[in-house]
C-alpha atoms as a PDB file:
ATOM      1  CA  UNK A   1      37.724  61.916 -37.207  1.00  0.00           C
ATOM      2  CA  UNK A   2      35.751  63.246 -34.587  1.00  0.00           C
ATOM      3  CA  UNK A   3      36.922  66.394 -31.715  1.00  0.00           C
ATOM      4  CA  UNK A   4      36.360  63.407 -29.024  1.00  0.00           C
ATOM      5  CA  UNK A   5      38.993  61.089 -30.944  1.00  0.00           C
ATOM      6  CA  UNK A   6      41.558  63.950 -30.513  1.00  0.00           C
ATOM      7  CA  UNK A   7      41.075  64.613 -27.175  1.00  0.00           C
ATOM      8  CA  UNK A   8      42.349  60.816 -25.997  1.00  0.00           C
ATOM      9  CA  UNK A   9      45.653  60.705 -26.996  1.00  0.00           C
ATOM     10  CA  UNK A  10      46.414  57.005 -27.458  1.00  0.00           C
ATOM     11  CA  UNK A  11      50.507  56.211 -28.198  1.00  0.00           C
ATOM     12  CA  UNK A  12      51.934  53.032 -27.868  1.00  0.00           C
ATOM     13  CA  UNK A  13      53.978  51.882 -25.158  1.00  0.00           C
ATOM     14  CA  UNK A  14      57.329  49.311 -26.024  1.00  0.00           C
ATOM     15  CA  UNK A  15      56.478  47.186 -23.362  1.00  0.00           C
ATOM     16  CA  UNK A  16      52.936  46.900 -23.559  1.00  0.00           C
ATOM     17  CA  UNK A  17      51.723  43.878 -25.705  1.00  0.00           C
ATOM     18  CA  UNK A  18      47.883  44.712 -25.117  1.00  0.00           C
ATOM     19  CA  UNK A  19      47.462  46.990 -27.917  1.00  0.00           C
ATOM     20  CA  UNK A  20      47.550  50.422 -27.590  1.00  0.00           C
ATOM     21  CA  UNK A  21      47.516  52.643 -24.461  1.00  0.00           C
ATOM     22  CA  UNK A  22      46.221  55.964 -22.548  1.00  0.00           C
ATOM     23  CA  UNK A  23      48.974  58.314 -22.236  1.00  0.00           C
ATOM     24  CA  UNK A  24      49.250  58.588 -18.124  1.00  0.00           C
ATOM     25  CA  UNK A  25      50.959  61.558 -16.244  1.00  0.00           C
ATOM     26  CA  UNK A  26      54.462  60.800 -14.282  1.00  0.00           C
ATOM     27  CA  UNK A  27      52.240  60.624 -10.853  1.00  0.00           C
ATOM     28  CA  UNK A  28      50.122  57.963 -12.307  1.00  0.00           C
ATOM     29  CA  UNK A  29      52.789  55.867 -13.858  1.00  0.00           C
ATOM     30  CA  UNK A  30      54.403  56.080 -10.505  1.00  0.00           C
ATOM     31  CA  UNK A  31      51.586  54.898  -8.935  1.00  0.00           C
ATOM     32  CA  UNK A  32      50.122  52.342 -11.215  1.00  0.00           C
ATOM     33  CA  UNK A  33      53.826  50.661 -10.985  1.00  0.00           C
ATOM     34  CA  UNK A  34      53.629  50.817  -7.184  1.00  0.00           C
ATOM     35  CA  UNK A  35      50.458  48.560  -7.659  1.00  0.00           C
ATOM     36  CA  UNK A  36      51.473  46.075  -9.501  1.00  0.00           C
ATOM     37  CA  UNK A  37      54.274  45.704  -7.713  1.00  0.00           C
ATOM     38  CA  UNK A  38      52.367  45.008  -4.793  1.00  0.00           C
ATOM     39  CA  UNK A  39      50.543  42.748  -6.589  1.00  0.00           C
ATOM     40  CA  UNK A  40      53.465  40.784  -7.881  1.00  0.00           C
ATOM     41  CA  UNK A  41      54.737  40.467  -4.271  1.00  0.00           C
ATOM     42  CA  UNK A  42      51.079  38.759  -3.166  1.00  0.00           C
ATOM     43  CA  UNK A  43      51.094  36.496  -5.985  1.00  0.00           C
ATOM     44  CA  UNK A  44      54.738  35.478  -5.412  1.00  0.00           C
ATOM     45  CA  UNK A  45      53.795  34.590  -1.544  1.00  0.00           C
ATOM     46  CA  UNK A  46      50.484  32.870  -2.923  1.00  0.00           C
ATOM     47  CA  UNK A  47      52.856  30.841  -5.194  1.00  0.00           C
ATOM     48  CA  UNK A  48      55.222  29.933  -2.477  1.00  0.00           C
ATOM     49  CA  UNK A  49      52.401  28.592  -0.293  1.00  0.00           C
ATOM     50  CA  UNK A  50      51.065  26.520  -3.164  1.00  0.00           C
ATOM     51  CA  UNK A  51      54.657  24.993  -3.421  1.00  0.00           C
ATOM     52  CA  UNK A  52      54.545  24.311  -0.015  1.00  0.00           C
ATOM     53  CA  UNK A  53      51.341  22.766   0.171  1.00  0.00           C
ATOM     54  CA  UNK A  54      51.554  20.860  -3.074  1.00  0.00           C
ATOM     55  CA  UNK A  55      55.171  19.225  -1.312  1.00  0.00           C
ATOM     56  CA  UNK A  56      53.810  18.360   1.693  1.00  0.00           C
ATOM     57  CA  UNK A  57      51.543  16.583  -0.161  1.00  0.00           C
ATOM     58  CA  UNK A  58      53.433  14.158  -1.448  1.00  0.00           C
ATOM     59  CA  UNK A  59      54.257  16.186  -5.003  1.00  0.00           C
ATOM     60  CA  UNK A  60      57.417  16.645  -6.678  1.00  0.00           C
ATOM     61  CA  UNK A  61      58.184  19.836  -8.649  1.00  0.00           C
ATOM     62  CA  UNK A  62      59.552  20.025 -11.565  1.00  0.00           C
ATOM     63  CA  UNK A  63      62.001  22.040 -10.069  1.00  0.00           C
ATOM     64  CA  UNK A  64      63.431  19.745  -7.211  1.00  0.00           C
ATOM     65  CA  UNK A  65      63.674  17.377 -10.029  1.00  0.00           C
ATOM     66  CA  UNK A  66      66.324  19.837 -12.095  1.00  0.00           C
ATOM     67  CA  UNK A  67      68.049  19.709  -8.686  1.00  0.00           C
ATOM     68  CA  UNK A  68      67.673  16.717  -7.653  1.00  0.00           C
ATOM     69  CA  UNK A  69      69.387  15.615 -11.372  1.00  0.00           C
ATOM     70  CA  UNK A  70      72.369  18.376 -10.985  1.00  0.00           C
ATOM     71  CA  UNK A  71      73.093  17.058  -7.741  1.00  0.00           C
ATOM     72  CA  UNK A  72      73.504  13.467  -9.252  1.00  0.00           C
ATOM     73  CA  UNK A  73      75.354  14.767 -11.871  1.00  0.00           C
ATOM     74  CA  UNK A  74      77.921  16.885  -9.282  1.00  0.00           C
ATOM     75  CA  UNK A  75      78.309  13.418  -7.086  1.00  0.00           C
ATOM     76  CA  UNK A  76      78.907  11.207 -10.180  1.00  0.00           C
ATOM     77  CA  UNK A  77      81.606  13.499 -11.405  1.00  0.00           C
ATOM     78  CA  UNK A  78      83.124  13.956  -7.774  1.00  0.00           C
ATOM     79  CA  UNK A  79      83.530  10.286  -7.802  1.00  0.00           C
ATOM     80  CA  UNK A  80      84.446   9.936 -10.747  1.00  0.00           C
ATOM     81  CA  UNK A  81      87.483  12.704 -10.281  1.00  0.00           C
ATOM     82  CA  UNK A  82      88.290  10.804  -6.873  1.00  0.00           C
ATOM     83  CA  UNK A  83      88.646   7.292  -8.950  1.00  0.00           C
ATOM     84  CA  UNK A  84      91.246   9.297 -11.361  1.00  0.00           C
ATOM     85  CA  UNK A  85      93.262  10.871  -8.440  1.00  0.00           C
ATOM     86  CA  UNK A  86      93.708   7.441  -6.696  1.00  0.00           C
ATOM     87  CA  UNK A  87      94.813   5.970  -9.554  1.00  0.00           C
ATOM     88  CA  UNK A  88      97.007   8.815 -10.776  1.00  0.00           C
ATOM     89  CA  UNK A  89      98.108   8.238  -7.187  1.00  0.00           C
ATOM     90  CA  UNK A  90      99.025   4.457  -7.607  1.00  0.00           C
ATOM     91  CA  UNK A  91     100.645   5.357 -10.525  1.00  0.00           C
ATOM     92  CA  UNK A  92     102.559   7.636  -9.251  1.00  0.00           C
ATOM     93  CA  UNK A  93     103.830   5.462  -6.411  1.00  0.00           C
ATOM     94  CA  UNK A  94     104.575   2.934  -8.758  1.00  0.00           C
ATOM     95  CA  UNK A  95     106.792   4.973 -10.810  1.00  0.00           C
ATOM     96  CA  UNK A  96     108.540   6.562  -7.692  1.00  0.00           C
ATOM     97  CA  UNK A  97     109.268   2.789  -6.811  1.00  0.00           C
ATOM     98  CA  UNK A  98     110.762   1.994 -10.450  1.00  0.00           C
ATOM     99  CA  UNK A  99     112.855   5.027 -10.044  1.00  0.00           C
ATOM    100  CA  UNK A 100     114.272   3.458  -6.502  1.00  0.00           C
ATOM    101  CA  UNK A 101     114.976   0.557  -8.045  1.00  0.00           C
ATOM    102  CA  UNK A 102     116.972   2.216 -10.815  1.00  0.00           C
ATOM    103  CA  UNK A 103     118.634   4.382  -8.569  1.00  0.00           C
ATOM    104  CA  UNK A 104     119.942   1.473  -6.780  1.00  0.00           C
ATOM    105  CA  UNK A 105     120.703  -0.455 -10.305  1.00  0.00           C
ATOM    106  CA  UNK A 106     122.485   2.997 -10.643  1.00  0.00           C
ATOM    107  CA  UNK A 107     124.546   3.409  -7.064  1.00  0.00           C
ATOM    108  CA  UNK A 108     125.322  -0.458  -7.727  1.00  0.00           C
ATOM    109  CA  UNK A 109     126.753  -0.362 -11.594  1.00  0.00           C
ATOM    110  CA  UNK A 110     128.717   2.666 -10.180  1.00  0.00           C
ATOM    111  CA  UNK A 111     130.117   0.938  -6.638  1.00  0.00           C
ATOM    112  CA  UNK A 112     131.000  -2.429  -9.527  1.00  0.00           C
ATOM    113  CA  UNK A 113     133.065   0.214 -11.941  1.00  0.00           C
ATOM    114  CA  UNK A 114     134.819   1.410  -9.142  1.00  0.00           C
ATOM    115  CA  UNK A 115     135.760  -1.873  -7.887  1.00  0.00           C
ATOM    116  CA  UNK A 116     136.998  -2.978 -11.151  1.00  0.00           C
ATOM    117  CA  UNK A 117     138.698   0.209 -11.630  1.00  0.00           C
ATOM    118  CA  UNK A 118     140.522  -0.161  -8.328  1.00  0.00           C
ATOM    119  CA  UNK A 119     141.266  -3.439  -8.997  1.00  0.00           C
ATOM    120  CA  UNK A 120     142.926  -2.777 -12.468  1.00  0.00           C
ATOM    121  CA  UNK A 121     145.151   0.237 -11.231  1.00  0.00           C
ATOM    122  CA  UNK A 122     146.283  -1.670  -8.209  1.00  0.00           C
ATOM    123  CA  UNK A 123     146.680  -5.028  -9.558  1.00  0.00           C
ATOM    124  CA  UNK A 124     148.744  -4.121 -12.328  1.00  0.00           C
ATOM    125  CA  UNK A 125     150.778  -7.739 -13.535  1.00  0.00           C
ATOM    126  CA  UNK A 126     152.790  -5.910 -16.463  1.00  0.00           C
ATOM    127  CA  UNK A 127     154.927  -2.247 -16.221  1.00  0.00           C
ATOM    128  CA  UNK A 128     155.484  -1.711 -19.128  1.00  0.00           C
ATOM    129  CA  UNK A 129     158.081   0.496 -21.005  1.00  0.00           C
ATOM    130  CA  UNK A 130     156.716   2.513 -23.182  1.00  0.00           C
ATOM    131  CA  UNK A 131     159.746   3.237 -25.728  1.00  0.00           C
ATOM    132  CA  UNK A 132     159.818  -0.422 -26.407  1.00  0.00           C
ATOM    133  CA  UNK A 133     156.366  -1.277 -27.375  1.00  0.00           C
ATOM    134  CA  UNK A 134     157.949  -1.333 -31.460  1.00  0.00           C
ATOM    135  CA  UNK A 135     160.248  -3.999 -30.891  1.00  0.00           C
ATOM    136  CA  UNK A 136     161.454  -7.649 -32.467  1.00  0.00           C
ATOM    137  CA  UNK A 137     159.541 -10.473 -31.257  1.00  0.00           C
ATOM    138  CA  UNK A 138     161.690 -13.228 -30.348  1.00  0.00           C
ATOM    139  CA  UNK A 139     160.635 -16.587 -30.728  1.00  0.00           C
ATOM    140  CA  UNK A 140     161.207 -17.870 -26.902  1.00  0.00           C
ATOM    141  CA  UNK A 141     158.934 -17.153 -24.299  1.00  0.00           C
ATOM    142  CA  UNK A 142     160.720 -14.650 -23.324  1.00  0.00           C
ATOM    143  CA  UNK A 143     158.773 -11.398 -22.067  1.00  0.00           C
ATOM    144  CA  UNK A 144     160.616  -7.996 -22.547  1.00  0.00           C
ATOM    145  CA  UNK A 145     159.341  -4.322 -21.349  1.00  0.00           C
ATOM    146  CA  UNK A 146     157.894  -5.427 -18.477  1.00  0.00           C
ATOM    147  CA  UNK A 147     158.222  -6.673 -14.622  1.00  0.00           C
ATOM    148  CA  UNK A 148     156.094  -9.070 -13.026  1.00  0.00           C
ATOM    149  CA  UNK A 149     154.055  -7.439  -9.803  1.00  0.00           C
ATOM    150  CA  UNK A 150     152.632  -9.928  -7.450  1.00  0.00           C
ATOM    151  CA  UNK A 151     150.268  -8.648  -4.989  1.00  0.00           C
ATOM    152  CA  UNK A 152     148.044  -9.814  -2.571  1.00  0.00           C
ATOM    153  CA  UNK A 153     145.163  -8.840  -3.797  1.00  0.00           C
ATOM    154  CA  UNK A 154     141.720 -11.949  -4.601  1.00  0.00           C
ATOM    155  CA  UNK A 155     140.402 -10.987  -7.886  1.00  0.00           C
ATOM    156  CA  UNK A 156     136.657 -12.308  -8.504  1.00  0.00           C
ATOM    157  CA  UNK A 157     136.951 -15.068 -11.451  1.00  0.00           C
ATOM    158  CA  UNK A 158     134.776 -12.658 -13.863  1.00  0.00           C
ATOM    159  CA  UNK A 159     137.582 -10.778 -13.820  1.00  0.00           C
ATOM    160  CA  UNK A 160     140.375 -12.985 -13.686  1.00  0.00           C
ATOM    161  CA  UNK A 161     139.536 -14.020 -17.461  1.00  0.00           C
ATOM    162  CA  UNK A 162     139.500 -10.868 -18.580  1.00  0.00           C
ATOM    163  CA  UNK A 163     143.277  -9.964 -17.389  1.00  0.00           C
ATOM    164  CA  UNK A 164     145.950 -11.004 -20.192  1.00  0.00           C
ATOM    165  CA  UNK A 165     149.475 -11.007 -19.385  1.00  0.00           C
ATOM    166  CA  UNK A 166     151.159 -10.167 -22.705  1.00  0.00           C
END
């Protein structure tokens, strides 16, 4: 090696891919960043004006078309959540209505026991007593342990054939 190779001190910077580099002072790194900077900014205007241009006329970037395809895809999935809600929302409307329906079922079974359970307390044909339930049958007609109630009282014919006088 020769005394001029020593006196250039080449190192290697990490981020340069160019091969090796000139070792530069903190002033001139400073500097030589604040320049290609600048530069960076001009080229990104130039760029933007191409766009521009190239748009107005008549060309379509390659870009808009990324957007233009996530846009379709936001819309189609809008609708297609909007076509799920309305008919989660018929549904439910439909089931609120079957519950209605039961609930009345409901209020009307219970209003029919009630009836019949009036009507069996009040319309009672037999008292019976209850010591003598464990006696003889004769073999007349007779009836024993009880007294015959008449009231006043229209019993639907369902339930006239289910009453037994014993």
């Amino acid at each position: 090696m020769s005394d001029d190779d020593n006196d250039v001190r080449v190192h290697r910077d990490p981020g340069n891919t160019e091969g090796d580099s000139i070792e530069m002072s903190k002033k001139q790194k400073q500097s030589a960043r604040g320049r290609a900077k600048k530069r960076l900014d001009e080229l990104e205007k130039m760029v933007e004006v191409a766009r521009k241009n190239f748009k107005q006329l008549g060309g379509k970037m390659s870009e808009d078309k990324k957007v233009l395809k996530a846009q379709r895809e936001a819309d189609r999935t809008i609708s297609e959540l909007r076509d799920q809600l309305d008919y989660e929302r018929i549904r439910r409307e439909k089931l609120e209505a079957q519950v209605d329906l039961y609930k009345r079922e409901v209020a009307r079974l219970q209003n029919q026991l009630e009836t019949q359970s009036n009507m069996g307390s009040e319309s009672s044909y037999f008292v019976e007593n209850p010591k003598k339930k464990k006696g003889r049958k004769k073999a007349s007609g007779d009836r024993e342990g009880g007294v015959f109630i008449r009231r006043n009282v229209t019993i639907p014919k369902t339930t006239r054939s289910d009453l037994k006088i014993f």
